[in-house]
PDB file of N, CA and C in Angstrom:
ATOM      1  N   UNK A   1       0.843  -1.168   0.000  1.00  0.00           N
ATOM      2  CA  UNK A   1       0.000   0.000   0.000  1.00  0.00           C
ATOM      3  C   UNK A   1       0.891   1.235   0.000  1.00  0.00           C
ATOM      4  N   UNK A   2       0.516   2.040  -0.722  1.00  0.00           N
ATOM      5  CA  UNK A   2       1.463   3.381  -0.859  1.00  0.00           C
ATOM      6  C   UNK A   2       0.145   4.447  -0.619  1.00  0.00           C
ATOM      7  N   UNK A   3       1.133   5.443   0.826  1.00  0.00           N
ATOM      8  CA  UNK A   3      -0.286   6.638   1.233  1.00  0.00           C
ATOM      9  C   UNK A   3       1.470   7.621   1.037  1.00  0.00           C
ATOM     10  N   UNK A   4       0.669   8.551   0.317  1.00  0.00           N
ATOM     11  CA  UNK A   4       1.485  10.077   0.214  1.00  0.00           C
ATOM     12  C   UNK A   4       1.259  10.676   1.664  1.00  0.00           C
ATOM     13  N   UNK A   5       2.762  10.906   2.115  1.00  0.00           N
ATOM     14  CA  UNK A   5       2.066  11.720   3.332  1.00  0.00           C
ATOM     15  C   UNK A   5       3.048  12.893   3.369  1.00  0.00           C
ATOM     16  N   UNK A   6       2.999  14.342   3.541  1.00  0.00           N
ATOM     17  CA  UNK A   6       3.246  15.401   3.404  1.00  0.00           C
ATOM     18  C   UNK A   6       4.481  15.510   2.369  1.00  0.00           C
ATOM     19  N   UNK A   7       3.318  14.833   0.843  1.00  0.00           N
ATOM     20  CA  UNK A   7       4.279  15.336  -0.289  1.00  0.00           C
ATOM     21  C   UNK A   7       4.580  14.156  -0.487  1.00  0.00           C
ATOM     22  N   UNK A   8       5.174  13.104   0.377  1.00  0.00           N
ATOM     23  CA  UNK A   8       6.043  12.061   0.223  1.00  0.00           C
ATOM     24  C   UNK A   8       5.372  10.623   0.004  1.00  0.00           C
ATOM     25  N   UNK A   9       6.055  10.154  -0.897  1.00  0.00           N
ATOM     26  CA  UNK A   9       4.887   8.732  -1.017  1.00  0.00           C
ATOM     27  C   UNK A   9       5.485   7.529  -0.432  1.00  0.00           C
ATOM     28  N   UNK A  10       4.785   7.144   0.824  1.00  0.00           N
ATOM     29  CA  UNK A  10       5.371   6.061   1.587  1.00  0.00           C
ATOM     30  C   UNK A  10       4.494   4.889   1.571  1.00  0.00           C
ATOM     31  N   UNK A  11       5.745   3.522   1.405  1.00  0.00           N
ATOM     32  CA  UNK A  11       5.131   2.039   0.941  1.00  0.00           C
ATOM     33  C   UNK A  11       4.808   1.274   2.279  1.00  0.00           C
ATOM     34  N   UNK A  12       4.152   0.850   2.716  1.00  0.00           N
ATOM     35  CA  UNK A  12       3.539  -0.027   3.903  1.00  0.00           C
ATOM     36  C   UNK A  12       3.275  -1.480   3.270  1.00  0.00           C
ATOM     37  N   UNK A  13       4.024  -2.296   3.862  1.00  0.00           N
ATOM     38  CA  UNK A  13       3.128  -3.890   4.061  1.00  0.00           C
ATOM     39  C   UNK A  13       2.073  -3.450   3.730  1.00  0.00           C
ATOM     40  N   UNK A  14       0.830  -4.701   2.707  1.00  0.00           N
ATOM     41  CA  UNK A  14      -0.155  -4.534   2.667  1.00  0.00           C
ATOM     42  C   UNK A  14      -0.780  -5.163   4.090  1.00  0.00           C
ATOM     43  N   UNK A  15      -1.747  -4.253   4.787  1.00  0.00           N
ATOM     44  CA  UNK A  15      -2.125  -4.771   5.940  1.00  0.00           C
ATOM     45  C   UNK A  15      -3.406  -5.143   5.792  1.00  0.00           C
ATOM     46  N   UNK A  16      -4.086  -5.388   6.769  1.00  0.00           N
ATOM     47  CA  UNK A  16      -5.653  -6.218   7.050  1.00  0.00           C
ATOM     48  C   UNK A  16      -6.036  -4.607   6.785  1.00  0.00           C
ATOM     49  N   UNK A  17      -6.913  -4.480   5.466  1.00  0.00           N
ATOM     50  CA  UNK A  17      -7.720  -3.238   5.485  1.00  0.00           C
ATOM     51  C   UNK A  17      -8.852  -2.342   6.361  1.00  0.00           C
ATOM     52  N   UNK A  18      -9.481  -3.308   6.940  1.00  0.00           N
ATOM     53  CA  UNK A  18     -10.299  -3.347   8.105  1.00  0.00           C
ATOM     54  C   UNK A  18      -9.365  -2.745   9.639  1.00  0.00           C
ATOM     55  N   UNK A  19      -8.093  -3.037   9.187  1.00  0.00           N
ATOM     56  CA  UNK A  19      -7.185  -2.866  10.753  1.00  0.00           C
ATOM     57  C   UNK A  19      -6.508  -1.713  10.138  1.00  0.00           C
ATOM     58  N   UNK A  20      -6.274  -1.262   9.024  1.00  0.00           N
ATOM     59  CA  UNK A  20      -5.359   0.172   9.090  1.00  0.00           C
ATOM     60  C   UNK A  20      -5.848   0.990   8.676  1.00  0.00           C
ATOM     61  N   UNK A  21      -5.721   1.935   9.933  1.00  0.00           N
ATOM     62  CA  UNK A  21      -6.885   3.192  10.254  1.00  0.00           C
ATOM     63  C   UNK A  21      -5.743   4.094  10.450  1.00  0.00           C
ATOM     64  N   UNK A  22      -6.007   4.967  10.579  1.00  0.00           N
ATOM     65  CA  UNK A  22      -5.378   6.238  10.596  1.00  0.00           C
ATOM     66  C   UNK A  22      -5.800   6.518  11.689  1.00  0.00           C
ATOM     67  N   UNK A  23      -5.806   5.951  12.698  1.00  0.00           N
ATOM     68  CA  UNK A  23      -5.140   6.074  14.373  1.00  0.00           C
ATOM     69  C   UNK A  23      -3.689   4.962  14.369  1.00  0.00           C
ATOM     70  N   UNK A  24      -4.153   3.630  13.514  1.00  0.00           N
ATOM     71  CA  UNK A  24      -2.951   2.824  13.866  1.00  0.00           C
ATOM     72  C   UNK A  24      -2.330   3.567  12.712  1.00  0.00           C
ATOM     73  N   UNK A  25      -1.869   3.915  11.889  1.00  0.00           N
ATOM     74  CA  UNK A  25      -0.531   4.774  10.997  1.00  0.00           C
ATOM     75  C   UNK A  25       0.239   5.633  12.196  1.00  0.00           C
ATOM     76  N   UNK A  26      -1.054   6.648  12.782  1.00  0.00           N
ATOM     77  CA  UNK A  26      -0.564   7.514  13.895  1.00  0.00           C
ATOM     78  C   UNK A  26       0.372   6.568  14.784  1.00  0.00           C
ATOM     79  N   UNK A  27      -0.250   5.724  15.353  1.00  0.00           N
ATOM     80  CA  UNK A  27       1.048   5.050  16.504  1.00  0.00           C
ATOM     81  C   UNK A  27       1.826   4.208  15.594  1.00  0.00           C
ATOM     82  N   UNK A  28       2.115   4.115  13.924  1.00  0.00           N
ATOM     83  CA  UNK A  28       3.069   2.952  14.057  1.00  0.00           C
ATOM     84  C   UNK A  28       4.005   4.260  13.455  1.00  0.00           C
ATOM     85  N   UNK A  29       3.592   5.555  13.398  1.00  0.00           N
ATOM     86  CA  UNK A  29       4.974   6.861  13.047  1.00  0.00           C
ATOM     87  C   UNK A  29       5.736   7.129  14.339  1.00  0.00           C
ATOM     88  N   UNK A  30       5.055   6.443  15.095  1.00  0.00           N
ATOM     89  CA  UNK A  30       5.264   6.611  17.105  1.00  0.00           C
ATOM     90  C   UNK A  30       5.117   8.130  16.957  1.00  0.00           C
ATOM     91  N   UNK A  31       3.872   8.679  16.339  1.00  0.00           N
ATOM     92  CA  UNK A  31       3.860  10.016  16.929  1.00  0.00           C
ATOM     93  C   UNK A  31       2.813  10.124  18.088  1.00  0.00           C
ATOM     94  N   UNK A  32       2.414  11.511  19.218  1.00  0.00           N
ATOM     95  CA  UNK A  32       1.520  10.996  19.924  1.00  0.00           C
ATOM     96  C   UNK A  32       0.169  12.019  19.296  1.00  0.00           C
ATOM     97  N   UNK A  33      -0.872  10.684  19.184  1.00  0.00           N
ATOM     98  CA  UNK A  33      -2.102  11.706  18.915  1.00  0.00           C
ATOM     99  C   UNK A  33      -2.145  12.757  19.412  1.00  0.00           C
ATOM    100  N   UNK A  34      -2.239  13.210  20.581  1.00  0.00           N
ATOM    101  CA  UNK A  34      -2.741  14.559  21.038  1.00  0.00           C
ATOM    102  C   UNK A  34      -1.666  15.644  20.424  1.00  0.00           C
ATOM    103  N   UNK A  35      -0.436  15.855  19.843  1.00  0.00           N
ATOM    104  CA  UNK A  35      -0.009  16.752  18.774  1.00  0.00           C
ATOM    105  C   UNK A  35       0.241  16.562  17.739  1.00  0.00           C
ATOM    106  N   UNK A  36      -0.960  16.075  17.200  1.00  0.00           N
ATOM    107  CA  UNK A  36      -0.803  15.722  15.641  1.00  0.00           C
ATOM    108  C   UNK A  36      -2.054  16.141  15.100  1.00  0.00           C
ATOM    109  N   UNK A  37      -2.181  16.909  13.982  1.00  0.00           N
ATOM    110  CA  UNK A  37      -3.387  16.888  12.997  1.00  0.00           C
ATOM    111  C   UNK A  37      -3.761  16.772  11.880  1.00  0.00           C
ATOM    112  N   UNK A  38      -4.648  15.535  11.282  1.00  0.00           N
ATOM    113  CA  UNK A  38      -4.204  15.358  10.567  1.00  0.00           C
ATOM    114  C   UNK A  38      -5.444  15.200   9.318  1.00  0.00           C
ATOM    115  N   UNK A  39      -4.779  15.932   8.207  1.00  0.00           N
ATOM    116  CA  UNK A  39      -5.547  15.925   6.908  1.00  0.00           C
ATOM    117  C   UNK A  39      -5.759  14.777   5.944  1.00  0.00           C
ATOM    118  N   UNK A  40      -6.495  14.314   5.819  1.00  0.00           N
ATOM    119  CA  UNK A  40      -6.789  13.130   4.642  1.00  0.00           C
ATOM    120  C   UNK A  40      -7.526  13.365   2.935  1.00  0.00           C
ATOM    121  N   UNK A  41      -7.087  13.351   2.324  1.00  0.00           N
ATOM    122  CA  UNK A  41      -7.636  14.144   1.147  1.00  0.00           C
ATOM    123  C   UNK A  41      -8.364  14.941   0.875  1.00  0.00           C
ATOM    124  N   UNK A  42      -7.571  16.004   1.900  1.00  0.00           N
ATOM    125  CA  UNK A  42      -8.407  17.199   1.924  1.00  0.00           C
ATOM    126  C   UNK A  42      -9.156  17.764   2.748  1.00  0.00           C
ATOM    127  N   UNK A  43      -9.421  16.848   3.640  1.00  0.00           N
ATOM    128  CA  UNK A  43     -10.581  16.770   4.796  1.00  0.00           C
ATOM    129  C   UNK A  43      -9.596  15.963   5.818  1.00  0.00           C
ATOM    130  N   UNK A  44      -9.861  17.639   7.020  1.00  0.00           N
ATOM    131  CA  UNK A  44      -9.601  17.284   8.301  1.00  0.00           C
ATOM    132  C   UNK A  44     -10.199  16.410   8.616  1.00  0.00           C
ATOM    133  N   UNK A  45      -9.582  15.228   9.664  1.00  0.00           N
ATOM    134  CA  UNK A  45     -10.217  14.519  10.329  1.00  0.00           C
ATOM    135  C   UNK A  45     -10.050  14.319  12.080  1.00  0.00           C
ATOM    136  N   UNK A  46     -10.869  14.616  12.266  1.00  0.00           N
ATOM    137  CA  UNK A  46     -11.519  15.034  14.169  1.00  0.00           C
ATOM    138  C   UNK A  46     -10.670  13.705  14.751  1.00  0.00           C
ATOM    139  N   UNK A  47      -9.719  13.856  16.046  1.00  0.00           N
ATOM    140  CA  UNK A  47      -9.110  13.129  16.571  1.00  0.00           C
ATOM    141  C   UNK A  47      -9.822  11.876  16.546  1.00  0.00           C
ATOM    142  N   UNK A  48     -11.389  12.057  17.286  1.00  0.00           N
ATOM    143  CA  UNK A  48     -12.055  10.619  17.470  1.00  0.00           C
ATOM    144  C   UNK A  48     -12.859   9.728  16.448  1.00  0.00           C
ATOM    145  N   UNK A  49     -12.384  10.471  15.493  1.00  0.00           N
ATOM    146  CA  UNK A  49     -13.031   9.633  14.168  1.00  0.00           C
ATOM    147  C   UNK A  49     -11.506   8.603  13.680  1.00  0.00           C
ATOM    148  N   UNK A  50     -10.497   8.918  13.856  1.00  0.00           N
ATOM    149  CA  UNK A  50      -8.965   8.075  13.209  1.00  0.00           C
ATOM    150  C   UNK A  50      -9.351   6.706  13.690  1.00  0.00           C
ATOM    151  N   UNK A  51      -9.693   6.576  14.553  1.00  0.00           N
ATOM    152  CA  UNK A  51      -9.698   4.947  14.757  1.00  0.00           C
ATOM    153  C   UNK A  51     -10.882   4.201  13.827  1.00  0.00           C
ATOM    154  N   UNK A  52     -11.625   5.176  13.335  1.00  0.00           N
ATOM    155  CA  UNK A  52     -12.633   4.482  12.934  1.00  0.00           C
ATOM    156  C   UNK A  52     -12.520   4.337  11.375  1.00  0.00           C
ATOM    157  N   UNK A  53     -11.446   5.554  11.033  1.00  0.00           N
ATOM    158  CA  UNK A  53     -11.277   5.910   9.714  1.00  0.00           C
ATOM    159  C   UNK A  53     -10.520   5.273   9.435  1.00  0.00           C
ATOM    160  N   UNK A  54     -10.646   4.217   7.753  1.00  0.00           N
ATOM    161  CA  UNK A  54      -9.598   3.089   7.286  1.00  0.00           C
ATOM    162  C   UNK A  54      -8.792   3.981   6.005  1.00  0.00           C
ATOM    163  N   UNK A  55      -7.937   3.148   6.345  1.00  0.00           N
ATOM    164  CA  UNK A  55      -6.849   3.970   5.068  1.00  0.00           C
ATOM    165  C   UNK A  55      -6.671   3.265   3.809  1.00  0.00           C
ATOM    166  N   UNK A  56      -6.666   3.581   2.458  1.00  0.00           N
ATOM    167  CA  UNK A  56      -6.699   2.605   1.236  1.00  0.00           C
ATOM    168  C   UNK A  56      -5.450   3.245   0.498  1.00  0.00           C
ATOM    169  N   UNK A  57      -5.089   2.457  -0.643  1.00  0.00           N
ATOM    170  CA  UNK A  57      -4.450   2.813  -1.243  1.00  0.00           C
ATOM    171  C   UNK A  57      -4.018   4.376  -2.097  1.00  0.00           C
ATOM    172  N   UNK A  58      -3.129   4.741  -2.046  1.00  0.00           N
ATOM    173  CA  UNK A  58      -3.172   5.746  -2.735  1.00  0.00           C
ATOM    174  C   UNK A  58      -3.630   6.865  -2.018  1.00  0.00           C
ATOM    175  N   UNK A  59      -4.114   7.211  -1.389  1.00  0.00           N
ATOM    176  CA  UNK A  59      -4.693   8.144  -0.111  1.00  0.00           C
ATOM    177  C   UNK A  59      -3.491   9.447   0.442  1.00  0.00           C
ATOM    178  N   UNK A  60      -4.144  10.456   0.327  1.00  0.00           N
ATOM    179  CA  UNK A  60      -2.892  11.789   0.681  1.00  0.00           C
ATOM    180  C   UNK A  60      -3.094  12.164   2.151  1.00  0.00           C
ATOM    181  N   UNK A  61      -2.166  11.734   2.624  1.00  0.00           N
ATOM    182  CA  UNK A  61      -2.759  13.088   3.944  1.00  0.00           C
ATOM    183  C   UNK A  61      -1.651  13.925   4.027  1.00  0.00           C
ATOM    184  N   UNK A  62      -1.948  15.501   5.111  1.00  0.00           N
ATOM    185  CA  UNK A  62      -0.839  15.997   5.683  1.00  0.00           C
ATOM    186  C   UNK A  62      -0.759  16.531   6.896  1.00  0.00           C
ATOM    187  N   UNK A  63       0.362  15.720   7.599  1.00  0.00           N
ATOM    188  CA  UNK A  63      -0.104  15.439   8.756  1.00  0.00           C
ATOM    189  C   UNK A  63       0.815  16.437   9.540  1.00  0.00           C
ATOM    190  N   UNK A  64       0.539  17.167  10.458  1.00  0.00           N
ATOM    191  CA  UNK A  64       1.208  18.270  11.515  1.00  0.00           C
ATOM    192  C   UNK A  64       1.445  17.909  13.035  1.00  0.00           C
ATOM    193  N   UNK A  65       3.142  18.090  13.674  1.00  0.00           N
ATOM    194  CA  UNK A  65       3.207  17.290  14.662  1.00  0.00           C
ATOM    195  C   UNK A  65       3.395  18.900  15.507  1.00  0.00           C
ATOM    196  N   UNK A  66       2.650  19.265  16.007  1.00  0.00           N
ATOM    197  CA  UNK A  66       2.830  20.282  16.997  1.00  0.00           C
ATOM    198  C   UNK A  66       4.209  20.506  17.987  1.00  0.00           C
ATOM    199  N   UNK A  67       4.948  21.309  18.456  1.00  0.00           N
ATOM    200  CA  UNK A  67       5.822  21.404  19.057  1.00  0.00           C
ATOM    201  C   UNK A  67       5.736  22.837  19.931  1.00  0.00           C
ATOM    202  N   UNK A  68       6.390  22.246  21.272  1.00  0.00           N
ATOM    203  CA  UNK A  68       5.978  23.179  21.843  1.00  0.00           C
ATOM    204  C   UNK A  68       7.613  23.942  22.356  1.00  0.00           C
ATOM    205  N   UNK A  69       7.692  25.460  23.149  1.00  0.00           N
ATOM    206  CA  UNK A  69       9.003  24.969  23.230  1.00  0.00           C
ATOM    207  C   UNK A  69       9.084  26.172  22.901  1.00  0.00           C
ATOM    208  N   UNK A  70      10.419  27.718  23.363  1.00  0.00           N
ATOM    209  CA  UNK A  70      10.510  28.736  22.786  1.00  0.00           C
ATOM    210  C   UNK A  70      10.724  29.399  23.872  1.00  0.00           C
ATOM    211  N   UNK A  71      11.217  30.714  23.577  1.00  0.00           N
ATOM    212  CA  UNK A  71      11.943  31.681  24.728  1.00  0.00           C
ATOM    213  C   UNK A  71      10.868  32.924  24.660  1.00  0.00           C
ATOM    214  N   UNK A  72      10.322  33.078  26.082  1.00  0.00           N
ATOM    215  CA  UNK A  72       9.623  33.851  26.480  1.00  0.00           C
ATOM    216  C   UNK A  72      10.301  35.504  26.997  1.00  0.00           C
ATOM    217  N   UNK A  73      11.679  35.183  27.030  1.00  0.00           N
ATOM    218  CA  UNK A  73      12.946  36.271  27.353  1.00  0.00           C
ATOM    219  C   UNK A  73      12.022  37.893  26.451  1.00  0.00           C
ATOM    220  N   UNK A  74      11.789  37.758  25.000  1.00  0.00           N
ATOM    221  CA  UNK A  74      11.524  38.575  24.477  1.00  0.00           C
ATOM    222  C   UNK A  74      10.204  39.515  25.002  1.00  0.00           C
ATOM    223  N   UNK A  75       9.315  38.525  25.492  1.00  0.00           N
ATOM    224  CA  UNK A  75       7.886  39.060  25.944  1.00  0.00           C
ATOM    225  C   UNK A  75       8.258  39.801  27.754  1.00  0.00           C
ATOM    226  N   UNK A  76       9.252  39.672  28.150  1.00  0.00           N
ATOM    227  CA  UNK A  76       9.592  40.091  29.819  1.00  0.00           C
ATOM    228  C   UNK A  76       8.988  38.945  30.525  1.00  0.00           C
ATOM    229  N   UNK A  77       9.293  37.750  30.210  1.00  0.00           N
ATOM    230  CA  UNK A  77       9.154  36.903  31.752  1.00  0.00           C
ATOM    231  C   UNK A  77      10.378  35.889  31.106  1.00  0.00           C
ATOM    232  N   UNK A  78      11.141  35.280  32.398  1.00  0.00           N
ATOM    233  CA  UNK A  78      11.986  34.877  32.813  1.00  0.00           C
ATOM    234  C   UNK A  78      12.334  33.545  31.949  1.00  0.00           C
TER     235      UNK A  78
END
């Protein structure tokens, strides 16, 4: 199975179609759901729908890993 994911076209084992959802892609990138969001052809999809949502061939998403992190020095606190 080949899913484009930000631009890039990546090959996966063909898996049990029924079992690869785009919650399991999310944990097998070991990213953690709660900073990730992620687009599927076009259409956001709501954290609690990924487990339910199956992934097929050929399929685009683009997916955003939030980061947190940065110097507050500029704004006057410590």
């Amino acid at each position: 199975m080949t899913l484009h994911i930000n631009g890039e076209a990546c090959t996966f084992a063909d898996p049990t179609p029924a079992h690869f959802t785009l919650a399991a892609l999310i944990e097998s990138l070991n990213m953690k759901p709660d900073r990730v969001a992620v687009e599927l052809n076009r259409d956001i999809v709501p954290r609690e729908r990924w487990p339910e949502t199956p992934l097929k061939d050929g399929d685009r998403l683009e997916i955003v890993h939030f980061v947190g992190g940065g110097c507050c020095a500029r704004f006057g606190y410590p």
